[in-house]
C-alpha atoms as a PDB file:
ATOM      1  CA  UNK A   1     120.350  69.248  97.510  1.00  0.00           C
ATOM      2  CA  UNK A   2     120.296  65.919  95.336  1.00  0.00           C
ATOM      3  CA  UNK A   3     117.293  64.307  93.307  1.00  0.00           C
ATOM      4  CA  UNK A   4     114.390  63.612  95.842  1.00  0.00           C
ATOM      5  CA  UNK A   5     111.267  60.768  95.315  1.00  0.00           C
ATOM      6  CA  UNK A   6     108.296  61.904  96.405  1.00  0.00           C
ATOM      7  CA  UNK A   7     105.311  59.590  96.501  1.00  0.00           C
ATOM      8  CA  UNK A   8     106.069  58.120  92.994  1.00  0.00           C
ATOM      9  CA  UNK A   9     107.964  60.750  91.293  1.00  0.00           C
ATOM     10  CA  UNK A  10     111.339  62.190  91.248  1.00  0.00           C
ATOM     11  CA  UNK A  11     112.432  65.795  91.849  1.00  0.00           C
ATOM     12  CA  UNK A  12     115.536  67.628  91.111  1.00  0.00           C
ATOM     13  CA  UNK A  13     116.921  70.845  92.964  1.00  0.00           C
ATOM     14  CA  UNK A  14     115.414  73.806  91.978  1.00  0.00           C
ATOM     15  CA  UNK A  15     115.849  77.290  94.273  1.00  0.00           C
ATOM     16  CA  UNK A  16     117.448  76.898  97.369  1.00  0.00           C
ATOM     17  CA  UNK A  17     116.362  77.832 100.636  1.00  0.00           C
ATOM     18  CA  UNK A  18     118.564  80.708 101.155  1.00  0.00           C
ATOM     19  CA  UNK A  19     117.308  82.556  97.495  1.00  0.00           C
ATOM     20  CA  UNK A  20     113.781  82.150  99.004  1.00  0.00           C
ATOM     21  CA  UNK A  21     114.238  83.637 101.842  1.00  0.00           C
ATOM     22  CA  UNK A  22     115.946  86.873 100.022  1.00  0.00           C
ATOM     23  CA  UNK A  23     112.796  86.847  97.591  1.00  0.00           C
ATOM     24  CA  UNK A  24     110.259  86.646 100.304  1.00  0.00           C
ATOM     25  CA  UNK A  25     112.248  89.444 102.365  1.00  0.00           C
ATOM     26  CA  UNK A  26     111.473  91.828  99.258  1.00  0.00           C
ATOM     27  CA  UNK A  27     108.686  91.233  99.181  1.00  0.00           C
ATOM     28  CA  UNK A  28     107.980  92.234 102.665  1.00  0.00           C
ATOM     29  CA  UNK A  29     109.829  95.271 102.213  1.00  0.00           C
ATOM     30  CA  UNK A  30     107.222  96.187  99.483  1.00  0.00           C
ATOM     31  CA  UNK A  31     104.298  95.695 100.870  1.00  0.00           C
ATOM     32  CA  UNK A  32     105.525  97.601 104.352  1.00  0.00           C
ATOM     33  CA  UNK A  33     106.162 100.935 101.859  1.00  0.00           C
ATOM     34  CA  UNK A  34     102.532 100.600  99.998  1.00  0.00           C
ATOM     35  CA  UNK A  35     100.317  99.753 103.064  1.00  0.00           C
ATOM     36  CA  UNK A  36     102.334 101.820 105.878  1.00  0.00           C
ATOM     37  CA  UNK A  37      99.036 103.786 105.998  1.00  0.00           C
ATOM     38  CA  UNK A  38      96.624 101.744 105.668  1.00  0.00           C
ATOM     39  CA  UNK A  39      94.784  98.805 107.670  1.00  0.00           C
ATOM     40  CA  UNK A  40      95.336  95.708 105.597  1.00  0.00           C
ATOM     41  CA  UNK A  41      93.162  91.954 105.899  1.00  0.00           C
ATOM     42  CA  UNK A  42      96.024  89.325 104.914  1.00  0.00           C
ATOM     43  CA  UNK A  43      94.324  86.687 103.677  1.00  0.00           C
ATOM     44  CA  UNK A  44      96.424  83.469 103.298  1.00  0.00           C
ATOM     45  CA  UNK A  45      95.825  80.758 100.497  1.00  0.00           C
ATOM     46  CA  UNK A  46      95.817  76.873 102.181  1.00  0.00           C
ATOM     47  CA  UNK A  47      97.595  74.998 101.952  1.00  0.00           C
ATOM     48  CA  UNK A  48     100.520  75.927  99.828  1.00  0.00           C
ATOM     49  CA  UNK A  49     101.169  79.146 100.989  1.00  0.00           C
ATOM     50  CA  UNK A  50     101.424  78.888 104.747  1.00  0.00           C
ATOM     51  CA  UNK A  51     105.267  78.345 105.012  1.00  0.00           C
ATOM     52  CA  UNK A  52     105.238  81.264 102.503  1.00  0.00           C
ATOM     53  CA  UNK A  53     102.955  83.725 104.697  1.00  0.00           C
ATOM     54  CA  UNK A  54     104.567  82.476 107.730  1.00  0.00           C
ATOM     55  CA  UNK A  55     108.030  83.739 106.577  1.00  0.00           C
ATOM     56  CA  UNK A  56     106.621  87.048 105.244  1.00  0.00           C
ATOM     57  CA  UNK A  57     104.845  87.757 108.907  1.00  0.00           C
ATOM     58  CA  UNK A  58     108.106  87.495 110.798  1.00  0.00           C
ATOM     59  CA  UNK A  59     109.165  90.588 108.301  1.00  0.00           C
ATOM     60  CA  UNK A  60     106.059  92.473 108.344  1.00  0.00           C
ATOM     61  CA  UNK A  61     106.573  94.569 111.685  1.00  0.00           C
ATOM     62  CA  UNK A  62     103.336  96.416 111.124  1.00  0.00           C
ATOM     63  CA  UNK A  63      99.999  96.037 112.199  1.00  0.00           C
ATOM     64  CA  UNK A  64      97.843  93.691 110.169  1.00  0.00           C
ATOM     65  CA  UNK A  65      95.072  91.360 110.559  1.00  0.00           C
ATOM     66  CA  UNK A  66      95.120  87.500 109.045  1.00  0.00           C
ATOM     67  CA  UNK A  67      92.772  85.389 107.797  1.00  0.00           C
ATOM     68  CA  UNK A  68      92.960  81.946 105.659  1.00  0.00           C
ATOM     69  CA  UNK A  69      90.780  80.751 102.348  1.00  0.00           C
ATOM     70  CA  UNK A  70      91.149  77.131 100.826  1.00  0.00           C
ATOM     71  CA  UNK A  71      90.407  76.098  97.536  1.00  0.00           C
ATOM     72  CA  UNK A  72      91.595  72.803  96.132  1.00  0.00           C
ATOM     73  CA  UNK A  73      92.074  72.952  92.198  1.00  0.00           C
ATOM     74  CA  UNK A  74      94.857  70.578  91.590  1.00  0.00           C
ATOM     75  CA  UNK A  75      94.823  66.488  91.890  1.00  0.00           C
ATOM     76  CA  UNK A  76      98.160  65.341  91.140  1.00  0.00           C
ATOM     77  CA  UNK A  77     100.156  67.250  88.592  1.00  0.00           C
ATOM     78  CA  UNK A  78      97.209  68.431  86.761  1.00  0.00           C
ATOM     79  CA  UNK A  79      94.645  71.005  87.682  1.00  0.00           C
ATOM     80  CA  UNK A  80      90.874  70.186  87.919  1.00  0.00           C
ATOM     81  CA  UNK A  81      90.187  73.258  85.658  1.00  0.00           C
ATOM     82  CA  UNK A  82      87.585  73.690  88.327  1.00  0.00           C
ATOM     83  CA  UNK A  83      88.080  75.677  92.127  1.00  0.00           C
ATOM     84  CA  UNK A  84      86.609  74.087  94.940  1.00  0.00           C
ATOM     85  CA  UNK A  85      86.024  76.662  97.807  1.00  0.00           C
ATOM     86  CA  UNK A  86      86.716  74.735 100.756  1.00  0.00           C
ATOM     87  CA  UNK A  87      87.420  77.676 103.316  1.00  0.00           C
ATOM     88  CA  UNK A  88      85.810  81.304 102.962  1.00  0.00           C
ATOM     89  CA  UNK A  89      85.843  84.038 104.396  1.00  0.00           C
ATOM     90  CA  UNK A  90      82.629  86.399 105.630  1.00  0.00           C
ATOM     91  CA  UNK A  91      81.423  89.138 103.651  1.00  0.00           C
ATOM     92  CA  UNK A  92      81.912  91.596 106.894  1.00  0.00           C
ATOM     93  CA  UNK A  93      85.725  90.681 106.528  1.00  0.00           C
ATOM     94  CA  UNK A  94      86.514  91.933 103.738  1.00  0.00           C
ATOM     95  CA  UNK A  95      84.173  94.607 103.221  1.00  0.00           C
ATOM     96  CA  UNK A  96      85.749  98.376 102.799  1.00  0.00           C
ATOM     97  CA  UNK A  97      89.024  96.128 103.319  1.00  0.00           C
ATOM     98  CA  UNK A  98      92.518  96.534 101.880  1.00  0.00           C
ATOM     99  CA  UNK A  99      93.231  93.174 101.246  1.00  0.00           C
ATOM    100  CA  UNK A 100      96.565  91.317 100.192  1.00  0.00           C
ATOM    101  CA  UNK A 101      96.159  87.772  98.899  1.00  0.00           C
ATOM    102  CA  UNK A 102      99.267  85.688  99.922  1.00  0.00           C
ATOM    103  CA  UNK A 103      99.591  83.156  97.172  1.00  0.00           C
ATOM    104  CA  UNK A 104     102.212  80.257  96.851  1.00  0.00           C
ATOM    105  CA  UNK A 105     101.733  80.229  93.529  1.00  0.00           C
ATOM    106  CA  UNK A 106      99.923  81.582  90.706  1.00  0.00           C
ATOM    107  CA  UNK A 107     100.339  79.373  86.950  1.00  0.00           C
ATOM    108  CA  UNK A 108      96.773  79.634  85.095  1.00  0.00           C
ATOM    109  CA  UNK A 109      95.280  82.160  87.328  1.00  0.00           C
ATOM    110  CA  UNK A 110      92.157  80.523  87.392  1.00  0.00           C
ATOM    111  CA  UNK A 111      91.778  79.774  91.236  1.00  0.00           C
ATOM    112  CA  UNK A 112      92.931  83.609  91.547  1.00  0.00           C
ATOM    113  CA  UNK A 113      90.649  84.913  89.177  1.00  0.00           C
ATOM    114  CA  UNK A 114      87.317  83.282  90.651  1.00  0.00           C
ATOM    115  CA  UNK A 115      88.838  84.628  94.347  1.00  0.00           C
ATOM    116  CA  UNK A 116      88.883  88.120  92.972  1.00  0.00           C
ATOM    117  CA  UNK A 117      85.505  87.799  91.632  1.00  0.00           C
ATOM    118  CA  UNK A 118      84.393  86.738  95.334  1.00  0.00           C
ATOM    119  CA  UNK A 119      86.308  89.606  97.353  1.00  0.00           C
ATOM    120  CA  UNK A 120      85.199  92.339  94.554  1.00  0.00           C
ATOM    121  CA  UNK A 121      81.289  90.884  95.307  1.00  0.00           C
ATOM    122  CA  UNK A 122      82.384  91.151  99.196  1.00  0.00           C
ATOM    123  CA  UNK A 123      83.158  94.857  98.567  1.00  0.00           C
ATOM    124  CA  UNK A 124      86.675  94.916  99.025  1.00  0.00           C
ATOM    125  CA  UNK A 125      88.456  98.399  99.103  1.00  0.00           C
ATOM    126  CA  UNK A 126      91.567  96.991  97.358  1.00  0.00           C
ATOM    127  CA  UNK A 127      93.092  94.237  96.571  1.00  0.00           C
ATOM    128  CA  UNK A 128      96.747  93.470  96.400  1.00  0.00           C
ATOM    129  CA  UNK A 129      98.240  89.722  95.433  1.00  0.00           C
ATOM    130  CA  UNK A 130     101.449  88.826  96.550  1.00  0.00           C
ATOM    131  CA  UNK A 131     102.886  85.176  94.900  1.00  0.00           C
ATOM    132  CA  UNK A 132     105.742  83.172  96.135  1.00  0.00           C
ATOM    133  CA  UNK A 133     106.053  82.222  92.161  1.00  0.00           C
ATOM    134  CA  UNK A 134     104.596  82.639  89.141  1.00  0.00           C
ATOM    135  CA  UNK A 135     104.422  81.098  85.609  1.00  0.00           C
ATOM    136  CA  UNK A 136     103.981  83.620  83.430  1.00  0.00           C
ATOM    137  CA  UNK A 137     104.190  81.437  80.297  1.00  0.00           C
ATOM    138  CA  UNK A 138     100.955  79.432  81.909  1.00  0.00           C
ATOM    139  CA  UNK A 139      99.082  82.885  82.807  1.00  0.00           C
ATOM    140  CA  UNK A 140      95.937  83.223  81.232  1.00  0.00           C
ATOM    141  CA  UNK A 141      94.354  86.222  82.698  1.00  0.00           C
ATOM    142  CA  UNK A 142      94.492  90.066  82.683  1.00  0.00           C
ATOM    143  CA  UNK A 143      94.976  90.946  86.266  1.00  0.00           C
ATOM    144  CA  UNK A 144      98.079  92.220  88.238  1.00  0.00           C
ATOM    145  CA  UNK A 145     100.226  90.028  90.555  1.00  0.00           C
ATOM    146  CA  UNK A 146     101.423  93.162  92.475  1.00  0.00           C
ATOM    147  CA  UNK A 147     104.545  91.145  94.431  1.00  0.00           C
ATOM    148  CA  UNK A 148     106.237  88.449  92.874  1.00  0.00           C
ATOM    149  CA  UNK A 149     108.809  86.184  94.640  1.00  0.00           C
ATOM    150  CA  UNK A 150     110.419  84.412  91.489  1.00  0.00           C
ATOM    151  CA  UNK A 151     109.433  83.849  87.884  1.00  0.00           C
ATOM    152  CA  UNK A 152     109.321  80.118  86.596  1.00  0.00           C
ATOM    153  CA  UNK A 153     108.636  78.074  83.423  1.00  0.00           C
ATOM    154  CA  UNK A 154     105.871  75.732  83.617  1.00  0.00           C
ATOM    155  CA  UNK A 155     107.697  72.870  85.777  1.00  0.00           C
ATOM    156  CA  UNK A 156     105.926  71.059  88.380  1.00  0.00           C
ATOM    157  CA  UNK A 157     107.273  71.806  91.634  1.00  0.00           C
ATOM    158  CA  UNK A 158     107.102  70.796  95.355  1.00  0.00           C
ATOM    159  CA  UNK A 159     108.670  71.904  98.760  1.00  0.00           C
ATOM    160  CA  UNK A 160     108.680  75.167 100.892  1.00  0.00           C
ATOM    161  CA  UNK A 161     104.290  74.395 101.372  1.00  0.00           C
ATOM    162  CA  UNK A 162     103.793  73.363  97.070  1.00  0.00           C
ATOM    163  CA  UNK A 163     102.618  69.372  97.012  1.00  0.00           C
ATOM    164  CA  UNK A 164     102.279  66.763  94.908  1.00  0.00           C
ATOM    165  CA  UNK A 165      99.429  65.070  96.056  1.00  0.00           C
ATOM    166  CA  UNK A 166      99.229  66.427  99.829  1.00  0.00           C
ATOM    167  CA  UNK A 167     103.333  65.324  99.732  1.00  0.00           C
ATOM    168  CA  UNK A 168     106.267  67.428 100.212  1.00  0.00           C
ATOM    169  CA  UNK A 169     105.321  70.296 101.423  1.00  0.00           C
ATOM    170  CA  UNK A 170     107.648  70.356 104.587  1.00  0.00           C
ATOM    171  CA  UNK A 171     110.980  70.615 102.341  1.00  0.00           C
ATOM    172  CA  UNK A 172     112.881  73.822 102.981  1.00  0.00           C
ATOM    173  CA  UNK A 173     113.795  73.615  99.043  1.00  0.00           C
ATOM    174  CA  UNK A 174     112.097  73.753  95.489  1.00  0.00           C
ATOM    175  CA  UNK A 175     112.293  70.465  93.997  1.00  0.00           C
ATOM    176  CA  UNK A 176     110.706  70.343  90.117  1.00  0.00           C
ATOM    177  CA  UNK A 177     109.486  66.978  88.610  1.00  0.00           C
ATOM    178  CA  UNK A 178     111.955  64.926  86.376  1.00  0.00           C
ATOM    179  CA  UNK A 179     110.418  63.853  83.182  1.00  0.00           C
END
């Protein structure tokens, strides 16, 4: 791995493929031992997670049903401060519904917090957030992220489905910005 340029920025390794993989392997092992008995609705954040989600289904050998939400919060390196629900999901869904959000990742918590507030008004059973990453220093909510991949300052990063600007989200690697 050696410094990257993506669009008009640089990036410099960050977590390599192979530590990903053992993170999101965990994580699968988790959430087989708390839902072996129940039904759950995956639903997978677009775009950034779907390399994420797609690596956690090959390890979930249990029954479970998928379905995708979209909101777009960041342009560039900043966030708009505002979700934009692009993609929902129907009220009969998620109703009476164990549901585990698969997140790429979770910094502010803001997109998170207004999808909570949506599923909890769709009468979800349960709900259960599993995050690729997560910046706990840039956190500014009070609910539980109940599977976390990795831990990580407030860096932007790309690869492995995260973007700058709709860019780099085929790399196998995490790449964060040079400043």
């Amino acid at each position: 791995m050696s410094v990257i340029k993506v669009s008009d920025k640089e990036f410099a390794p960050f977590i390599p493929q192979e530590k990903i993989e053992i993170e999101i392997h965990r994580i699968a092992s988790e959430i087989k031992r708390d839902m072996a008995d129940k039904d759950p609705l995956f639903l997978v954040m677009l775009n950034g997670a779907f390399m994420f989600a797609a690596e956690l289904f090959k390890s979930l050998d249990m029954a479970c049903e998928m379905a995708f939400v979209k909101y777009k919060t960041y342009v560039g390196t900043h966030s708009t401060g505002k979700p934009n629900e692009l993609l929902g999901i129907e009220p009969e869904k998620v109703n009476d519904r164990d549901i585990v959000i698969i997140e790429d990742i979770v910094d502010s918590g803001f997109t998170m917090s207004e999808l909570l507030k949506d599923l909890n008004n769709k009468g979800a059973k349960s709900i259960k957030i599993a995050s690729m990453m997560f910046k706990p220093n840039a956190f500014k909510y009070n609910f539980n992220i109940d599977y976390i991949g990795m831990n990580i300052g407030n860096d932007f990063i790309v690869g492995y489905g995260l973007d700058y600007n709709e860019y780099g989200r085929n790399l196998k690697e995490i790449y964060k910005i040079v400043e």
